[in-house]
Protein backbone atom coordinates (compact mmCIF):
# COMPACT_ATOMS: atom_id res chain seq x y z
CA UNK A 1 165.06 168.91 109.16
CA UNK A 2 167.57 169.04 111.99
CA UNK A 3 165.64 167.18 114.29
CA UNK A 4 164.89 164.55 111.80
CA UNK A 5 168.84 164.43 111.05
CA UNK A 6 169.45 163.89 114.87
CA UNK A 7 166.59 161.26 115.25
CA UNK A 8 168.19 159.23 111.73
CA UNK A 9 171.78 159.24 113.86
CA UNK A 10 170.34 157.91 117.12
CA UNK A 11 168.99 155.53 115.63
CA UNK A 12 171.75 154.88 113.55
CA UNK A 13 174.43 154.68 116.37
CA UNK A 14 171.96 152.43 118.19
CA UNK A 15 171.37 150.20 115.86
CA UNK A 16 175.28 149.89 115.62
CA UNK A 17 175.76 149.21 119.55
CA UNK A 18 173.01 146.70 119.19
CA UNK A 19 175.22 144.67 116.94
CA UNK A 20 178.24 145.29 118.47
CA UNK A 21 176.65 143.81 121.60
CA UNK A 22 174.83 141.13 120.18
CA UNK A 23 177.93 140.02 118.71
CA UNK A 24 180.21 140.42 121.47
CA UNK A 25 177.41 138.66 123.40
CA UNK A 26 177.21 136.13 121.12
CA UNK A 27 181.42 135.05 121.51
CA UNK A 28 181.04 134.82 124.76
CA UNK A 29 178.13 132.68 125.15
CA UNK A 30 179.79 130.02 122.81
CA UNK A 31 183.01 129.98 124.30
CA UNK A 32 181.33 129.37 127.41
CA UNK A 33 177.90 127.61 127.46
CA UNK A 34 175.32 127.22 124.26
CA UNK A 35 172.45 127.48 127.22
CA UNK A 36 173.29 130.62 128.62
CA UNK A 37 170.25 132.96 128.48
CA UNK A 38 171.29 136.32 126.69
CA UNK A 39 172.31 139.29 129.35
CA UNK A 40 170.47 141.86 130.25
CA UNK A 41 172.43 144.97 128.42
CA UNK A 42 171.57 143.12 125.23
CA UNK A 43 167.71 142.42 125.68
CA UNK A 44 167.27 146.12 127.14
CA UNK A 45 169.56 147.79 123.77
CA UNK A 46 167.58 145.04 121.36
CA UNK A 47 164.23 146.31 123.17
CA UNK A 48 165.34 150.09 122.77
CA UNK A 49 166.29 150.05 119.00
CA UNK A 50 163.89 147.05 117.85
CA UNK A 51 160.72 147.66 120.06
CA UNK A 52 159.42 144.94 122.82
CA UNK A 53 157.90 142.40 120.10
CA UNK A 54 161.24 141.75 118.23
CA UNK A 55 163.11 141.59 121.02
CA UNK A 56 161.06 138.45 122.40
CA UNK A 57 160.77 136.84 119.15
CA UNK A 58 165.10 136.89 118.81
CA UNK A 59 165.86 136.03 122.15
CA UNK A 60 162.64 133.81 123.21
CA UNK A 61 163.52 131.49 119.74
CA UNK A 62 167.09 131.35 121.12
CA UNK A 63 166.10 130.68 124.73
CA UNK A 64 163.60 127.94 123.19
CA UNK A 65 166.43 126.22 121.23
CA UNK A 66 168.74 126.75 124.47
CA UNK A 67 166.21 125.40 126.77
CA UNK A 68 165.48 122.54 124.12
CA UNK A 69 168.77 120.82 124.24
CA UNK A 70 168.10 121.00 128.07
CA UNK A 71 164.57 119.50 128.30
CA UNK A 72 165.77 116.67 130.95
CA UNK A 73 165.36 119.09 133.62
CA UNK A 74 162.40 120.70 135.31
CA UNK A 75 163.04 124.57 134.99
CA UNK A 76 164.28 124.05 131.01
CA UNK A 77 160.90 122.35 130.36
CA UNK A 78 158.97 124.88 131.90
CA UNK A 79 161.18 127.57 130.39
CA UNK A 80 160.67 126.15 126.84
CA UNK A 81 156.90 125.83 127.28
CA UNK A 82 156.87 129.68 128.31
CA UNK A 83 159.25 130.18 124.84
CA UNK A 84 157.18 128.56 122.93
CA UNK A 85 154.16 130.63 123.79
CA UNK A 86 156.00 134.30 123.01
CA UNK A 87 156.80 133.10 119.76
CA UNK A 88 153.00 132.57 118.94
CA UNK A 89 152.95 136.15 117.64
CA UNK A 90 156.12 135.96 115.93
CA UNK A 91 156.24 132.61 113.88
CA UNK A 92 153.79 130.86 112.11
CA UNK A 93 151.10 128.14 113.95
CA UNK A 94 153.07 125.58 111.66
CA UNK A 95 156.26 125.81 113.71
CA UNK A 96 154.15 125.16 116.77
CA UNK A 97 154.30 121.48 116.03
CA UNK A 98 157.82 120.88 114.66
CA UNK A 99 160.28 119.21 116.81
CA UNK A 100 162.84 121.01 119.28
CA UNK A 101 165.57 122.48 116.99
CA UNK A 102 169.17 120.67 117.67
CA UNK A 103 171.88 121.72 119.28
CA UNK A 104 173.76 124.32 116.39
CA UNK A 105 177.34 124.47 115.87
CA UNK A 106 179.70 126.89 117.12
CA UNK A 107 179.39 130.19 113.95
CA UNK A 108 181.55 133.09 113.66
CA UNK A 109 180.04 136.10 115.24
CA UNK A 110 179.76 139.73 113.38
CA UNK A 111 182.92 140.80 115.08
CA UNK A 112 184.93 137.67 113.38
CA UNK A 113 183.46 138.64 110.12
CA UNK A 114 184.45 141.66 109.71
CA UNK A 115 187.68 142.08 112.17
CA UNK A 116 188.62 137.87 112.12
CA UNK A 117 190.36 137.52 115.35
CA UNK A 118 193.89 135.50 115.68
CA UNK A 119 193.63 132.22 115.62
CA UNK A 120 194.06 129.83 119.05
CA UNK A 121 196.73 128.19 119.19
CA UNK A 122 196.75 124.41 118.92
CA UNK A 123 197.26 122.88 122.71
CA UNK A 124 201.15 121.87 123.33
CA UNK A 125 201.27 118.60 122.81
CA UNK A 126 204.45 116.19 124.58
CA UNK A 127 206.72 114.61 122.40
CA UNK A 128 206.59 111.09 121.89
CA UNK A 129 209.49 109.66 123.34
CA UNK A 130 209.04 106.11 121.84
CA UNK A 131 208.30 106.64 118.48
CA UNK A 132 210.79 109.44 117.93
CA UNK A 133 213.75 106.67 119.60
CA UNK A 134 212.47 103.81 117.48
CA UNK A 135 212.61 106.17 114.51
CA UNK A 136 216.35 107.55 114.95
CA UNK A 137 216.95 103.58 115.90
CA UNK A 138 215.32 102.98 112.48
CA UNK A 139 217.14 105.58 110.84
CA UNK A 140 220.58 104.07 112.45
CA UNK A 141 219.49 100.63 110.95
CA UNK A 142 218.86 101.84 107.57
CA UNK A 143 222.40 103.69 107.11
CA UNK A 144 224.38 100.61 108.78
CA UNK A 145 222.77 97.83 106.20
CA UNK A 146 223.32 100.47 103.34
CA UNK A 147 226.99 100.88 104.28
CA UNK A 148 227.27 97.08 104.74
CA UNK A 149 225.73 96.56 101.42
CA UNK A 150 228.05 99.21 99.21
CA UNK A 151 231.26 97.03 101.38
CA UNK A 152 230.01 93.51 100.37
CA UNK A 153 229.48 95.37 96.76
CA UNK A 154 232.59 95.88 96.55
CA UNK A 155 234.28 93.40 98.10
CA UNK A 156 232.07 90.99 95.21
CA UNK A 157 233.78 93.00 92.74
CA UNK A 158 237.20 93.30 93.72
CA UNK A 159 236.69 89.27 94.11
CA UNK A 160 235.92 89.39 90.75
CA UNK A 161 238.39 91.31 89.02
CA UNK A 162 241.04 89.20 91.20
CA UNK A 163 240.00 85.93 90.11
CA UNK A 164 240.43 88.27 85.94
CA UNK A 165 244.17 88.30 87.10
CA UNK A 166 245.03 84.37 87.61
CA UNK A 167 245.35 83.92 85.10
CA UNK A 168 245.66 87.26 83.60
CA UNK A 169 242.46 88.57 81.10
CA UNK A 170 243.21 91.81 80.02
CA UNK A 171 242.30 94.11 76.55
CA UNK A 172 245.72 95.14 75.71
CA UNK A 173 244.32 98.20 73.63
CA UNK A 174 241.87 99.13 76.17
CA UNK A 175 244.26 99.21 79.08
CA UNK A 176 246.66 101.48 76.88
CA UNK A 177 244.04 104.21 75.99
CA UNK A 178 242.79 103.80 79.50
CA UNK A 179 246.27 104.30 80.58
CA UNK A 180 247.07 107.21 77.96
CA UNK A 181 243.82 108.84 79.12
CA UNK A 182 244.15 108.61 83.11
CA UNK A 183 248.26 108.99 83.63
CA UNK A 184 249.79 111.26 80.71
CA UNK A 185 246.48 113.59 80.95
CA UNK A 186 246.48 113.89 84.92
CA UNK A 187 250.08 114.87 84.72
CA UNK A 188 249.70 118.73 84.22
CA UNK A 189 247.72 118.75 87.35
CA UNK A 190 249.23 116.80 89.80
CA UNK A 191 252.26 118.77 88.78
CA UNK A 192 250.88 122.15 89.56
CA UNK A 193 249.58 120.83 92.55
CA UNK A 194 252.71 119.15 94.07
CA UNK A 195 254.77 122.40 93.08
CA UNK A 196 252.49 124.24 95.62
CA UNK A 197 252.61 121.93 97.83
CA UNK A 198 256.55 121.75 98.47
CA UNK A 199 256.26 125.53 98.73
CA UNK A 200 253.33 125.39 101.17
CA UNK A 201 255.81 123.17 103.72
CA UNK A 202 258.52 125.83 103.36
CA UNK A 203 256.15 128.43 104.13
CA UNK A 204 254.44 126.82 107.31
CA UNK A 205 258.19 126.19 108.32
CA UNK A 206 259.49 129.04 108.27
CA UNK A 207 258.86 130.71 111.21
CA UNK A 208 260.30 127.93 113.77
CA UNK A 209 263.45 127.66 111.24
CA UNK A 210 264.22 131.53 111.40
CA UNK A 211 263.92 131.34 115.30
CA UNK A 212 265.97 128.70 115.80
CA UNK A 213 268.11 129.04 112.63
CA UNK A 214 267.53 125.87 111.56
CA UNK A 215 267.95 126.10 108.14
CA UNK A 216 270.07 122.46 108.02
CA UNK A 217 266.86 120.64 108.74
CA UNK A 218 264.69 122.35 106.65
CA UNK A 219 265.57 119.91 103.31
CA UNK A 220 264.59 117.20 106.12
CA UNK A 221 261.45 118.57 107.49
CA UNK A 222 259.97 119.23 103.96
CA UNK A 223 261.27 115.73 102.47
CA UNK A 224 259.71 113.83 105.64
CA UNK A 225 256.24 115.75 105.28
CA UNK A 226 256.08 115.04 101.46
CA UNK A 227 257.29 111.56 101.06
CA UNK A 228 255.07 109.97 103.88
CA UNK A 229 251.56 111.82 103.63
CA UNK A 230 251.41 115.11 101.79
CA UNK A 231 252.31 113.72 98.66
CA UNK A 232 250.48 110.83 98.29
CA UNK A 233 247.65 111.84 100.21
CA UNK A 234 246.99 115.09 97.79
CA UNK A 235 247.75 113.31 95.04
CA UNK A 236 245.14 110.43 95.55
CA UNK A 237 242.64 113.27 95.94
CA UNK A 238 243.24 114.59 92.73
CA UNK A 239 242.75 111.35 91.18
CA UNK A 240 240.01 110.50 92.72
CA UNK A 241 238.18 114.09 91.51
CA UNK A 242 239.31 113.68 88.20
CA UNK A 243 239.76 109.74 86.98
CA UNK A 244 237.50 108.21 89.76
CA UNK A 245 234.72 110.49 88.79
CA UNK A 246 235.49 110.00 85.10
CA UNK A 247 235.80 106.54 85.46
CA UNK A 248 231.96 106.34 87.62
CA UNK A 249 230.37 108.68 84.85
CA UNK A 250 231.29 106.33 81.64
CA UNK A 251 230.61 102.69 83.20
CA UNK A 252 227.25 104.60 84.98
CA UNK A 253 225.92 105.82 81.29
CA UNK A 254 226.99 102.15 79.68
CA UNK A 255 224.75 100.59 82.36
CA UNK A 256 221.54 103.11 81.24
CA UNK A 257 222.23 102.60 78.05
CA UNK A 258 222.57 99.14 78.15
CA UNK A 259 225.57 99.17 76.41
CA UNK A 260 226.62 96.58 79.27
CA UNK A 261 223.81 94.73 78.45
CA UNK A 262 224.80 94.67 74.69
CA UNK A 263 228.63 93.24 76.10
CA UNK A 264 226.73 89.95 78.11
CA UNK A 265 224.73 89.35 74.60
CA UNK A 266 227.93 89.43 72.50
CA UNK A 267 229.39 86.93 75.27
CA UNK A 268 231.84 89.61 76.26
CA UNK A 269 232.60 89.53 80.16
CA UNK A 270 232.10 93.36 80.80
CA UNK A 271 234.65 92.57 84.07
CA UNK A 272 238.07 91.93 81.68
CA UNK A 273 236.47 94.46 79.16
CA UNK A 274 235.35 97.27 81.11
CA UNK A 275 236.22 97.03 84.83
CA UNK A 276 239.96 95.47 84.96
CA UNK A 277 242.12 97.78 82.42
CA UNK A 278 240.60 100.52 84.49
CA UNK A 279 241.08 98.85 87.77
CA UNK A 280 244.77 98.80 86.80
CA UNK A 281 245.09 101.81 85.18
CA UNK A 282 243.81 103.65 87.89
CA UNK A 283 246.48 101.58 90.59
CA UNK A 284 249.30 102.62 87.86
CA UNK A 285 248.44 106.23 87.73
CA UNK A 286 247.97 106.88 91.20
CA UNK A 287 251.23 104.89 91.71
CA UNK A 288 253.44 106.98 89.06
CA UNK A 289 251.42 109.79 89.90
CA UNK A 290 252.89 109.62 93.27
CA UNK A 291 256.85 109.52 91.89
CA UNK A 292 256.09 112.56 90.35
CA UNK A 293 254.49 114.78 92.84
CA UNK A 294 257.28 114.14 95.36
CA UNK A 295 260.11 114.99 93.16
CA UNK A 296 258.03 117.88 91.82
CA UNK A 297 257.06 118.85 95.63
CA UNK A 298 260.55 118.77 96.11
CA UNK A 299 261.84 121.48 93.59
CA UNK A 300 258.89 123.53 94.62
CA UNK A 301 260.48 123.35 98.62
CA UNK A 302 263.83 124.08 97.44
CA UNK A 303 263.05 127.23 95.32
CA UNK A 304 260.67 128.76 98.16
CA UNK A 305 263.23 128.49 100.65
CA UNK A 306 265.95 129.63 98.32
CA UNK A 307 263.55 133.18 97.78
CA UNK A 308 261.87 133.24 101.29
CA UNK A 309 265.01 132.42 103.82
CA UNK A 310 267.85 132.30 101.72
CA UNK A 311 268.89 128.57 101.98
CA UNK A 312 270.85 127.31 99.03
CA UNK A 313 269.29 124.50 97.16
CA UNK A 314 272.80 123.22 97.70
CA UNK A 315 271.94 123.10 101.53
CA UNK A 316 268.51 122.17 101.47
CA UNK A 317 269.80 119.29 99.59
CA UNK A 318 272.36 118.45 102.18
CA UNK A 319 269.51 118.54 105.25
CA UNK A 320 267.77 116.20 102.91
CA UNK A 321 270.53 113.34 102.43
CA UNK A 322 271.71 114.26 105.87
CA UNK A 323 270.67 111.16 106.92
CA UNK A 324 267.96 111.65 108.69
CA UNK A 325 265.18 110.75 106.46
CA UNK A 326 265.54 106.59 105.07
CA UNK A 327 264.04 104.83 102.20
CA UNK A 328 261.28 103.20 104.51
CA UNK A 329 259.65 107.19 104.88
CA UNK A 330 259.93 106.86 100.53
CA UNK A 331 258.69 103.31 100.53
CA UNK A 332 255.70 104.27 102.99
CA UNK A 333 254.27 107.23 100.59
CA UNK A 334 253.92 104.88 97.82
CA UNK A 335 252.67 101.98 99.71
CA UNK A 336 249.98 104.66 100.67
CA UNK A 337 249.39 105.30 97.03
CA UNK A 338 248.81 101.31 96.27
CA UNK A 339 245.91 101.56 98.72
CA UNK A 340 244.70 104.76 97.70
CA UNK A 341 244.52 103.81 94.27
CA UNK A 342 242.76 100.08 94.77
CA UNK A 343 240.30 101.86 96.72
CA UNK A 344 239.93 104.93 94.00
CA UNK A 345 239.64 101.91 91.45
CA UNK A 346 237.14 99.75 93.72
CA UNK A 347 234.62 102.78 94.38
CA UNK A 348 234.67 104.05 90.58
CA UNK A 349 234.10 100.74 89.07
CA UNK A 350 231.57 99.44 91.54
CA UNK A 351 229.43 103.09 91.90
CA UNK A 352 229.17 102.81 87.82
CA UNK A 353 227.76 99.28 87.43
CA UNK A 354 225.47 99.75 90.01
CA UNK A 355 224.09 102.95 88.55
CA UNK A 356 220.21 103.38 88.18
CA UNK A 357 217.67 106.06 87.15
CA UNK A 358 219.30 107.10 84.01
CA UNK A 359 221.01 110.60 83.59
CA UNK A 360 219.82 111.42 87.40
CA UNK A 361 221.02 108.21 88.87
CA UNK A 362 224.84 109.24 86.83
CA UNK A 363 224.74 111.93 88.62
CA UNK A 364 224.65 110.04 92.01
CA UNK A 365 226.82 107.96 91.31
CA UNK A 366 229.70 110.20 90.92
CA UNK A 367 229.04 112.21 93.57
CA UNK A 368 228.80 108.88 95.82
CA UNK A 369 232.00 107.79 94.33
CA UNK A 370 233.68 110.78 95.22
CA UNK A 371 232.35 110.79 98.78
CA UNK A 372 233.20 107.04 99.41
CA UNK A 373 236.77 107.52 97.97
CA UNK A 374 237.74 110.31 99.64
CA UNK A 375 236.39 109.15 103.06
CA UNK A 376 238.28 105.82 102.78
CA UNK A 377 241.61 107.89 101.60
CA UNK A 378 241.55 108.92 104.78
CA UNK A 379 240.09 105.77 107.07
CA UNK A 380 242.96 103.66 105.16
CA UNK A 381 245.47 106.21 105.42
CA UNK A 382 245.55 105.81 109.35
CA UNK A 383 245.74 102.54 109.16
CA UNK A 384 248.33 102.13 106.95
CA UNK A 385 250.09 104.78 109.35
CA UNK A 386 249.69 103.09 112.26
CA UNK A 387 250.92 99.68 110.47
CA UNK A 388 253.71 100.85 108.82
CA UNK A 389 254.72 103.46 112.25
């Protein structure tokens, strides 16, 4: 019983090797060449485990297909003729006549079956220099005409709602609700806001007026800062995050819902309805807005530095009126807010008639209104700083 255990296993753990070999034999003959005759190790351990016959009928078929797709040459022909004659015994006489088998395609060995090996990785291949230039060129293109068409969009509508204003044709009741709804409800905001604000200047200047106890010019510092860009700069943000948006989303959902449309049927120019009491409502607010953040910003510097470094509101007062500071730094806050708010008004109105794509395309809208108005906040505001010095 022993014995026939023993013989069972050696045949067993031959059989295995055999396969293992025949496999192993059978990657590297097609990474190299499909024409390779097998090697030696594998025809002696094929010989050993299969006997002598089945051994020339594996490998002399494969050397007759390998010696088929080489028939051009003397030594394959004579090689295939011998092939053909050991697999007599192993095939039937039909086969004798059928045509040379074809080249085969590259198959997974036994090895890749059960333990796949990694896959090669692709060759590198070199960027394309051209195509990736002519697409950033193309890319370049695209953003420049659509920046050049929202400019000539707007500069259409504020056209529009200029020729609306000689002479003037305006909804009295729509301009006061529009005016009720952007100015009087903003208020609590921008108030809150500004109030920081005054105390945020105090703050920042307080460490160069302890050092150099310059508590006289710290009603001038805070009055110069708020007047000619804190003010109306922060201000015209607010708006333009609360009305601008506001102002976007309602024209954006009359447009899907063709409530616009319904306007042009009734003969009702949409432009003196819709666009122009907000046009001007938005310029007011932004305008008055601006009044009442810097005195509000103002009270908010005077009691920080009264808690933080102990200057009177008397003497803060006094560093304001000092003379120092002159109606043009008042006059160049609010001309600031006059441009802030025509562009908060231009961006609004023109982002919500051209609104598409339904509840989605609202959605863009606002957020490109908010984008474009808060970018040119601060484009204009250098250039109305460098104007005005």
């Amino acid at each position: 019983m022993a014995d026939v255990l023993d013989v069972a296993l050696s045949m067993l753990v031959g059989t295995l090797g055999t396969i293992l070999l025949v496999a192993w034999d059978e990657r590297r003959l097609d990474e190299a060449a499909q024409d390779r005759a097998w090697p030696l190790s594998t025809r002696l351990a094929a010989a050993l485990a299969f006997g002598p016959s089945a051994s020339r009928c594996i490998f002399g078929a494969r050397a007759g297909r390998s010696s088929g797709r080489s028939s051009a040459s003397a030594r394959s022909r004579s090689s295939w003729r011998s092939s053909r004659s050991s697999q007599k015994d192993c095939t039937p006489s039909s086969a004798s006549a059928s045509p040379p088998i074809p080249p085969r395609r590259a198959r997974p060995g036994v090895l890749e079956i059960l333990l796949p090996w990694p896959p090669m990785a692709e060759p590198a291949t070199q960027p394309n220099v051209a195509s990736s230039l002519g697409a950033t060129l193309a890319d370049i293109g695209a953003s420049f005409l659509s920046v050049a068409e929202t400019a000539g969009g707007m500069g259409l509508l504020f056209g529009k709602v200029l020729r609306r204003l000689a002479p003037p044709d305006i909804d009295g009741p729509e301009l006061r609700r529009t005016l009720h709804k952007m100015a009087v409800r903003s208020l609590p905001i921008v108030v809150v806001t500004a109030i920081f604000t005054g105390a945020i200047t105090v703050i920042q200047a307080a460490p160069i007026v302890t050092r150099f106890q310059a508590t006289g010019l710290l009603g001038w510092g805070a009055g110069f800062s708020i007047f000619r860009e804190i003010a109306p700069l922060l201000t015209a943000l607010m708006i333009s995050g609360r009305v601008g948006a506001n102002n976007t989303a309602e024209l954006g959902t009359m447009v899907v819902t063709e409530q616009v449309d319904a306007l042009r049927a009734l003969a009702i120019d949409p432009i003196s309805f819709l666009v122009l009491p907000r046009f001007i409502g938005i310029v007011t607010t932004l305008f008055v807005m601006t009044i009442y953040a810097d005195g509000v910003a103002l009270v908010g510097a005077a009691l920080a530095a009264d808690g933080l470094l102990g200057v009177s509101p008397v003497s803060f007062m006094n560093g304001l009126t000092g003379g120092l500071l002159g109606v043009s730094d008042v006059l160049s806050g609010l001309v600031k807010s006059l441009v802030f708010g025509l562009m908060i008004a231009i961006s609004s109105c023109y982002f919500g008639l051209a609104t598409t794509g339904g509840a989605p395309g609202v959605g863009r809208s606002v957020n490109a209104t908010v984008v474009a108005s808060a970018a040119g906040i601060f484009v204009l505001d250098y250039f109305v700083s460098f104007l005005l010095g």
